[in-house]
PDB file of N, CA and C in Angstrom:
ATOM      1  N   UNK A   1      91.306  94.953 100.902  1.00  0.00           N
ATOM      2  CA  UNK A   1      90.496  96.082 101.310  1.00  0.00           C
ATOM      3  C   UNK A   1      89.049  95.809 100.914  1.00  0.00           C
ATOM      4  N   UNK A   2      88.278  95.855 101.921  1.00  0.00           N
ATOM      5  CA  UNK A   2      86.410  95.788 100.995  1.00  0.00           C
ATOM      6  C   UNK A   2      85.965  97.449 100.792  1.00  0.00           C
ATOM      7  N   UNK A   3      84.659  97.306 100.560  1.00  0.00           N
ATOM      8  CA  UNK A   3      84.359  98.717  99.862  1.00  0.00           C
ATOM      9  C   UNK A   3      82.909  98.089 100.764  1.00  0.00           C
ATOM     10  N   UNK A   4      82.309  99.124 100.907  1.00  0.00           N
ATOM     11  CA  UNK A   4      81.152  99.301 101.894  1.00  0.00           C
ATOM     12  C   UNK A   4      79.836  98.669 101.468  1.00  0.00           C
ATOM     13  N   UNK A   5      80.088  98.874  99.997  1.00  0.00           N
ATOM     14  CA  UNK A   5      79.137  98.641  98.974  1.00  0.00           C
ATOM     15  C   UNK A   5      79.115  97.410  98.460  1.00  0.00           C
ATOM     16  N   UNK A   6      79.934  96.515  98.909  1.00  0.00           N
ATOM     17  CA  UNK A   6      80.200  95.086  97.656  1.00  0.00           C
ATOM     18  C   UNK A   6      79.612  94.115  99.107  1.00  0.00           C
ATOM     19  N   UNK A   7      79.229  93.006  98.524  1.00  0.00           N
ATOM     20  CA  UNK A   7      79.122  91.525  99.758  1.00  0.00           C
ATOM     21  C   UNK A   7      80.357  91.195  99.116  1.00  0.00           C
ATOM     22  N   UNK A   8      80.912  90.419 100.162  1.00  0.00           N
ATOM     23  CA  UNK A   8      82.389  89.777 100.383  1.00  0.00           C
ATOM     24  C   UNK A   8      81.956  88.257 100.723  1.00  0.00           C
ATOM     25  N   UNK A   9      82.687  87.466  99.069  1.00  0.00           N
ATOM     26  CA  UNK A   9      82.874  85.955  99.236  1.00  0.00           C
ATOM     27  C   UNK A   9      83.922  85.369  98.644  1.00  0.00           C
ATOM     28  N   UNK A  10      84.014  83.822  98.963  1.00  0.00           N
ATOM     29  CA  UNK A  10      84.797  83.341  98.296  1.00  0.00           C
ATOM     30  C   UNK A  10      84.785  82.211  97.583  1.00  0.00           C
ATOM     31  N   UNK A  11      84.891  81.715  96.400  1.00  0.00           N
ATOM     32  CA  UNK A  11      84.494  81.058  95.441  1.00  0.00           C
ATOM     33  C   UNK A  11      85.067  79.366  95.881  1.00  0.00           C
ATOM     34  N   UNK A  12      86.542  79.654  96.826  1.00  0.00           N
ATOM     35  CA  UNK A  12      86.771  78.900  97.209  1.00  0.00           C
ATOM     36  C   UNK A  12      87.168  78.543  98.517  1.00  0.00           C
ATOM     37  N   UNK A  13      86.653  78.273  99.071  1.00  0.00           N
ATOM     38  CA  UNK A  13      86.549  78.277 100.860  1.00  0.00           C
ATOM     39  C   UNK A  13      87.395  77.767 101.813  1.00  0.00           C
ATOM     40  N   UNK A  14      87.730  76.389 101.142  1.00  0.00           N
ATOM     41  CA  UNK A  14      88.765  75.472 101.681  1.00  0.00           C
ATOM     42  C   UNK A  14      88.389  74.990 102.618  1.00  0.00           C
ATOM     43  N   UNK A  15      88.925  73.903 103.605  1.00  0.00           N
ATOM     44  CA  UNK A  15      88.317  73.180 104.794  1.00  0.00           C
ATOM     45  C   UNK A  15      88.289  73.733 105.617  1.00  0.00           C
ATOM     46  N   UNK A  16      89.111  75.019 106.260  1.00  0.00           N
ATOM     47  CA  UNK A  16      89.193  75.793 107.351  1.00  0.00           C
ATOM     48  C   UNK A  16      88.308  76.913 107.217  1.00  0.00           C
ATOM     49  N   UNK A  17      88.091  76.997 108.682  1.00  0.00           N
ATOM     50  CA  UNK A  17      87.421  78.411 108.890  1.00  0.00           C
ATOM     51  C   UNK A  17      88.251  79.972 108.424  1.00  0.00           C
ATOM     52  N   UNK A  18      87.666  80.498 107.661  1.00  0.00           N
ATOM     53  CA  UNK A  18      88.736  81.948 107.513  1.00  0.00           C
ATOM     54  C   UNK A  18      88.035  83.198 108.455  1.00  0.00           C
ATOM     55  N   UNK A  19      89.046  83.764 108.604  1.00  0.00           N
ATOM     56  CA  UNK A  19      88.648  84.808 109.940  1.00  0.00           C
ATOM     57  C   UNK A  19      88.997  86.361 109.109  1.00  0.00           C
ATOM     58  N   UNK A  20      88.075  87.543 109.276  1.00  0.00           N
ATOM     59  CA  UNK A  20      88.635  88.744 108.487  1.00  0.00           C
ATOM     60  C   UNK A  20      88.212  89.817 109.419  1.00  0.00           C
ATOM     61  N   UNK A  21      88.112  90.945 109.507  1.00  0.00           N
ATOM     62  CA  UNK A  21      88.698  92.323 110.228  1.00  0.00           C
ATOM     63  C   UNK A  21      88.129  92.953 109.256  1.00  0.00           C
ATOM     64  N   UNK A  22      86.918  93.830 109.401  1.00  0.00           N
ATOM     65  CA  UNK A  22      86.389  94.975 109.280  1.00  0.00           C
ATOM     66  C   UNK A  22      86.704  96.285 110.021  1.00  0.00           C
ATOM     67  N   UNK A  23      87.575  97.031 110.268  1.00  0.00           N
ATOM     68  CA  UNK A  23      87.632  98.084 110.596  1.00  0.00           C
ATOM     69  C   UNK A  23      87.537  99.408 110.016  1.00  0.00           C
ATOM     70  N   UNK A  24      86.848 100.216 110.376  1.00  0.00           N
ATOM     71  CA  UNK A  24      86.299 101.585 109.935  1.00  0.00           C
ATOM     72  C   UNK A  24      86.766 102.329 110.933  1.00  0.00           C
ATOM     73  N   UNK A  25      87.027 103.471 110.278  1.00  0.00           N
ATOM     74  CA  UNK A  25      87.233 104.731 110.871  1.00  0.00           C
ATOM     75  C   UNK A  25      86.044 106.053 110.659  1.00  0.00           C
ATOM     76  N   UNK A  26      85.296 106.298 110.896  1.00  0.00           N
ATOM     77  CA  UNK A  26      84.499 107.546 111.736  1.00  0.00           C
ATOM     78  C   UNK A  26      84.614 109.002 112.341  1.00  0.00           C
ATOM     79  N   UNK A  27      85.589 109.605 111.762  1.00  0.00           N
ATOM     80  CA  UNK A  27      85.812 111.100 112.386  1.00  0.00           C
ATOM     81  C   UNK A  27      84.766 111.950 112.677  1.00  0.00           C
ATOM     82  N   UNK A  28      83.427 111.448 112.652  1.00  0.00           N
ATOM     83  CA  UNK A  28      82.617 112.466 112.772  1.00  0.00           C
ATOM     84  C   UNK A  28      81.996 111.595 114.317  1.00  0.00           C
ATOM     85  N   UNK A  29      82.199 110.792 114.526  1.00  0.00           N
ATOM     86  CA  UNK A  29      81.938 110.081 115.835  1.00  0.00           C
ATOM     87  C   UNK A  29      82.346 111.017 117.118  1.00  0.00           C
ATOM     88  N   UNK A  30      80.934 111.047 118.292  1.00  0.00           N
ATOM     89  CA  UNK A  30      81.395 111.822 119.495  1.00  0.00           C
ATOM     90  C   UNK A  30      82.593 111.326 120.246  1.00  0.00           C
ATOM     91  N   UNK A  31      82.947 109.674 120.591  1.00  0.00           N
ATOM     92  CA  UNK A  31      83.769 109.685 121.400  1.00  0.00           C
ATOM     93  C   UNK A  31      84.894 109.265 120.877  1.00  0.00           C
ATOM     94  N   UNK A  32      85.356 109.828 119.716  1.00  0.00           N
ATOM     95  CA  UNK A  32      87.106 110.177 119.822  1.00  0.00           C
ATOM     96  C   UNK A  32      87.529 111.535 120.556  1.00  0.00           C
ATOM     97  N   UNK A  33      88.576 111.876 120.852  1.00  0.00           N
ATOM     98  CA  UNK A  33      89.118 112.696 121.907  1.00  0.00           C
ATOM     99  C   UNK A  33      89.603 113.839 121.001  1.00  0.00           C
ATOM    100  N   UNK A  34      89.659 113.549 119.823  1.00  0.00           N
ATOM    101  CA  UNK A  34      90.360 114.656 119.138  1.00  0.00           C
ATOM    102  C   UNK A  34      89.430 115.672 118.367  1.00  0.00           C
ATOM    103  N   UNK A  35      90.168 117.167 118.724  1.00  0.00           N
ATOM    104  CA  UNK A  35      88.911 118.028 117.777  1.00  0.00           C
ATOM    105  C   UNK A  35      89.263 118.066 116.522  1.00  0.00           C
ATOM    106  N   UNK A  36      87.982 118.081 115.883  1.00  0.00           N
ATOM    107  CA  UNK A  36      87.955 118.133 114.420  1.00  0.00           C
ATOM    108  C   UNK A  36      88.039 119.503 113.978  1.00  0.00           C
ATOM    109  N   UNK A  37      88.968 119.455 112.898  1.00  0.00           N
ATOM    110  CA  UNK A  37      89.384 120.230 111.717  1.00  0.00           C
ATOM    111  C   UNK A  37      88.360 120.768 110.963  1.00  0.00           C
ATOM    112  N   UNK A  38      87.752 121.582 110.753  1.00  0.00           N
ATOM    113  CA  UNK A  38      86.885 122.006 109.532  1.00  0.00           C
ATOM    114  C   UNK A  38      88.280 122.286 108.084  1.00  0.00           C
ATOM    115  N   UNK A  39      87.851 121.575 107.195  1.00  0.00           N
ATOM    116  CA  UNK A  39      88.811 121.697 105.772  1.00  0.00           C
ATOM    117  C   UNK A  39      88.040 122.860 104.696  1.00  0.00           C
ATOM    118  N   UNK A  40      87.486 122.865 105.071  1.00  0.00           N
ATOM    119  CA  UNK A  40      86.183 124.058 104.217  1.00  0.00           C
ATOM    120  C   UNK A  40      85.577 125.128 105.279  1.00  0.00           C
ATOM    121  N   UNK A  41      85.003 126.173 104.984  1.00  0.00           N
ATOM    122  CA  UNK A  41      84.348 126.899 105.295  1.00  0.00           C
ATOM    123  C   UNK A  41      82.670 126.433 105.189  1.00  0.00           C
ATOM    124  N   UNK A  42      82.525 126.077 103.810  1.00  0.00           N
ATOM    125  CA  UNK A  42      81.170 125.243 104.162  1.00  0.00           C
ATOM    126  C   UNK A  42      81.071 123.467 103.477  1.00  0.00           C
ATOM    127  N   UNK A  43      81.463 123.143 105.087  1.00  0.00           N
ATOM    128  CA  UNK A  43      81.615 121.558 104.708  1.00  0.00           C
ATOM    129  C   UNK A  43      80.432 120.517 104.021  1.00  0.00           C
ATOM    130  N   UNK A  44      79.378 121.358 104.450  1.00  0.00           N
ATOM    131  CA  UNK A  44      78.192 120.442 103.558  1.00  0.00           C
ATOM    132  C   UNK A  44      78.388 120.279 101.559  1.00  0.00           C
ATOM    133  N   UNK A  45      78.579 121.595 101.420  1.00  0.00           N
ATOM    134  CA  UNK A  45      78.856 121.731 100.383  1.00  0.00           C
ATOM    135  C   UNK A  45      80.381 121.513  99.727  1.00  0.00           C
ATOM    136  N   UNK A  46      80.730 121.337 100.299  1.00  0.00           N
ATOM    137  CA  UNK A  46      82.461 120.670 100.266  1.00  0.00           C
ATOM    138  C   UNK A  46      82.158 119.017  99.608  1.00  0.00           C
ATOM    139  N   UNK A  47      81.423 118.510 101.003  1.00  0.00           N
ATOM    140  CA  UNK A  47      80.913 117.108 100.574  1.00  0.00           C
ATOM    141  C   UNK A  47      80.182 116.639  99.253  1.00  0.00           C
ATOM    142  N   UNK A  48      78.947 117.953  98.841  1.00  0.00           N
ATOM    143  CA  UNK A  48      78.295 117.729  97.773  1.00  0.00           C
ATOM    144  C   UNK A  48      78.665 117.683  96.707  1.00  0.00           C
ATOM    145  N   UNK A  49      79.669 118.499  96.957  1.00  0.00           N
ATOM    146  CA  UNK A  49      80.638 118.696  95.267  1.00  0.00           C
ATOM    147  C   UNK A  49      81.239 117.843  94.931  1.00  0.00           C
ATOM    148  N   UNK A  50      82.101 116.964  95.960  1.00  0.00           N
ATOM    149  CA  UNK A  50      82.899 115.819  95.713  1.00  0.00           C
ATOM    150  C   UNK A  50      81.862 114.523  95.514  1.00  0.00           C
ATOM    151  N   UNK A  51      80.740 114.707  95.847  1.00  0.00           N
ATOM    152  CA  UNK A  51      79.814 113.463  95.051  1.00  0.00           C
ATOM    153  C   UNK A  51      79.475 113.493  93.701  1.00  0.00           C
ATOM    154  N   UNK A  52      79.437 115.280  93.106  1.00  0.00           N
ATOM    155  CA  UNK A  52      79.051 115.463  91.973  1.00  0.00           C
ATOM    156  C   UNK A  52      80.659 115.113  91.137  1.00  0.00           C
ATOM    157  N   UNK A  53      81.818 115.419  91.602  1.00  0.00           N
ATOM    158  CA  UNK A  53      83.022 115.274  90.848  1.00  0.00           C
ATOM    159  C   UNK A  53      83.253 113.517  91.112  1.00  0.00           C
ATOM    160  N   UNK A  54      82.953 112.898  91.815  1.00  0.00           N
ATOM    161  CA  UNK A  54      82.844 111.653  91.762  1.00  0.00           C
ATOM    162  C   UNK A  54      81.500 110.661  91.690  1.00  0.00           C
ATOM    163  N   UNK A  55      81.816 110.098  90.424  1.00  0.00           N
ATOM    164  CA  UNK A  55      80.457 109.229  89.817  1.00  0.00           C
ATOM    165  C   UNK A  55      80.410 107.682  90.906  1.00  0.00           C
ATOM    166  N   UNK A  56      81.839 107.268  91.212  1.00  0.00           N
ATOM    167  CA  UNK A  56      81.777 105.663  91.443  1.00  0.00           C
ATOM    168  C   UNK A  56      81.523 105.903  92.784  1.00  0.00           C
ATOM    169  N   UNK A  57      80.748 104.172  93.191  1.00  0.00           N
ATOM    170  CA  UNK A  57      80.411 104.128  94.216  1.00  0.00           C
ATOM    171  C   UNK A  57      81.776 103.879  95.312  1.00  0.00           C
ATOM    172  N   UNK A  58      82.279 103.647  95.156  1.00  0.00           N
ATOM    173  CA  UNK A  58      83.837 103.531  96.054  1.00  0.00           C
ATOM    174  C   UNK A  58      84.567 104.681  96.735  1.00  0.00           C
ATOM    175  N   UNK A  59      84.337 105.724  95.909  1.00  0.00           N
ATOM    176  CA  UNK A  59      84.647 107.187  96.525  1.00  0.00           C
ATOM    177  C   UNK A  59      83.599 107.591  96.769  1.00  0.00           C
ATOM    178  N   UNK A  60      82.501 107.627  96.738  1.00  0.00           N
ATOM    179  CA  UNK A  60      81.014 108.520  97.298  1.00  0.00           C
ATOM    180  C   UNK A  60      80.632 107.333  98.444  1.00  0.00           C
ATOM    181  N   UNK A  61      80.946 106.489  98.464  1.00  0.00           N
ATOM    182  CA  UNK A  61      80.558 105.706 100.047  1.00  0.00           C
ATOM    183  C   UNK A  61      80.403 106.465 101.047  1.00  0.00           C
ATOM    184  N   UNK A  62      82.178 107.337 101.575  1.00  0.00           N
ATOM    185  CA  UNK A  62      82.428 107.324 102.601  1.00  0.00           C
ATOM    186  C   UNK A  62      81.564 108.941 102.213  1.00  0.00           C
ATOM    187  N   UNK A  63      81.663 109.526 101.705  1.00  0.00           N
ATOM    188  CA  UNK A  63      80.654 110.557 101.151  1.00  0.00           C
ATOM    189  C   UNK A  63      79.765 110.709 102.261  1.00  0.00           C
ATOM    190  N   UNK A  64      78.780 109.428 101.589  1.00  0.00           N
ATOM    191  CA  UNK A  64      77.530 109.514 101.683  1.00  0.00           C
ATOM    192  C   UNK A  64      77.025 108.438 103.248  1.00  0.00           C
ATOM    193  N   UNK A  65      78.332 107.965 103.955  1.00  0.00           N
ATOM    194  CA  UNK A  65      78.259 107.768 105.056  1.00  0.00           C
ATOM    195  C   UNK A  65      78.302 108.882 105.930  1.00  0.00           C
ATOM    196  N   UNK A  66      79.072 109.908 105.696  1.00  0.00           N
ATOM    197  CA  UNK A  66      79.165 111.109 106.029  1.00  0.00           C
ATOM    198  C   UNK A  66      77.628 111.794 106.421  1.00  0.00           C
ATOM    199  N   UNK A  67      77.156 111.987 105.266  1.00  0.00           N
ATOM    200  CA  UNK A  67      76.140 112.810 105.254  1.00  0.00           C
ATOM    201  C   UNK A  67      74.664 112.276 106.009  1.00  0.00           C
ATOM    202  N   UNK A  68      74.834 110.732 105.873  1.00  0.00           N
ATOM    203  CA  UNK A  68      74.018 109.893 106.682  1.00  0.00           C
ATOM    204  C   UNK A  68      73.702 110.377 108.011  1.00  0.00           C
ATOM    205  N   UNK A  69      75.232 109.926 108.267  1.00  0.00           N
ATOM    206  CA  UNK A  69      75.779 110.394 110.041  1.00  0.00           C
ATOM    207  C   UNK A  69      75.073 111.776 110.442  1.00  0.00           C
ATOM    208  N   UNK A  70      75.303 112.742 109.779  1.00  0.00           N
ATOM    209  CA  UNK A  70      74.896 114.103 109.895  1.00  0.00           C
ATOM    210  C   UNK A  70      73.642 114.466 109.432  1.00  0.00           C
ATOM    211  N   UNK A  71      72.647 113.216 109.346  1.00  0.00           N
ATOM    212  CA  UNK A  71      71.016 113.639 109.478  1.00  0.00           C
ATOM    213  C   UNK A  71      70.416 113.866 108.084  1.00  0.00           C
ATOM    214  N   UNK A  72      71.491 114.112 106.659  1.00  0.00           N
ATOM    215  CA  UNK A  72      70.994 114.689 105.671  1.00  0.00           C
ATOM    216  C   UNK A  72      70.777 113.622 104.429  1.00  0.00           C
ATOM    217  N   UNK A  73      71.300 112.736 104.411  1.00  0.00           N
ATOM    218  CA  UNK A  73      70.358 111.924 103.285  1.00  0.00           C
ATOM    219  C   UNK A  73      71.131 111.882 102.206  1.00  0.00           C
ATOM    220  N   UNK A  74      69.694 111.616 101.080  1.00  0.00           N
ATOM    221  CA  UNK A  74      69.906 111.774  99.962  1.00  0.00           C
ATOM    222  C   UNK A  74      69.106 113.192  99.518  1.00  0.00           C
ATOM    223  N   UNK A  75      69.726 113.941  99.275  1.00  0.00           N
ATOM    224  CA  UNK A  75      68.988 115.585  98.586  1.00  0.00           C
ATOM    225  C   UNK A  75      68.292 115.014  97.507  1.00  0.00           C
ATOM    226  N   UNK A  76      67.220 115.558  96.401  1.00  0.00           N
ATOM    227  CA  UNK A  76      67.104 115.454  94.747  1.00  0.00           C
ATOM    228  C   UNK A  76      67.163 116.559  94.523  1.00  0.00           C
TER     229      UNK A  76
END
């Protein structure tokens, strides 16, 4: 699994070419077909809280890809 946040290498390469698969998933993307769920009443703040209850960068990634997507940044 990679994390959004790390560069991905390998110490040992070997003679062959290695081949890897990045796939992401995006629910806030227009062209999936499916309607989205609101899980909160106010999802901005749904999101903010779970950045403040989570310190590491591994769980606030997809966070803060989130909030990207949706125009808002970094608050101070």
């Amino acid at each position: 699994m990679f994390n959004a946040l790390l560069m991905h290498a390998t110490s040992n390469p070997g003679p062959k070419r290695r081949l890897s698969c990045d796939i992401r998933f995006f629910p806030l993307t227009g062209f999936v077909p499916s309607r989205p769920n609101v899980i909160s009443p106010r999802p901005m703040k749904a999101i903010r809280d779970a950045l403040q209850a989570h310190d590491g960068p591994t769980l606030q990634a997809p966070l803060r890809e989130a909030l990207a997507f949706l125009g808002q940044g970094r608050r101070r």
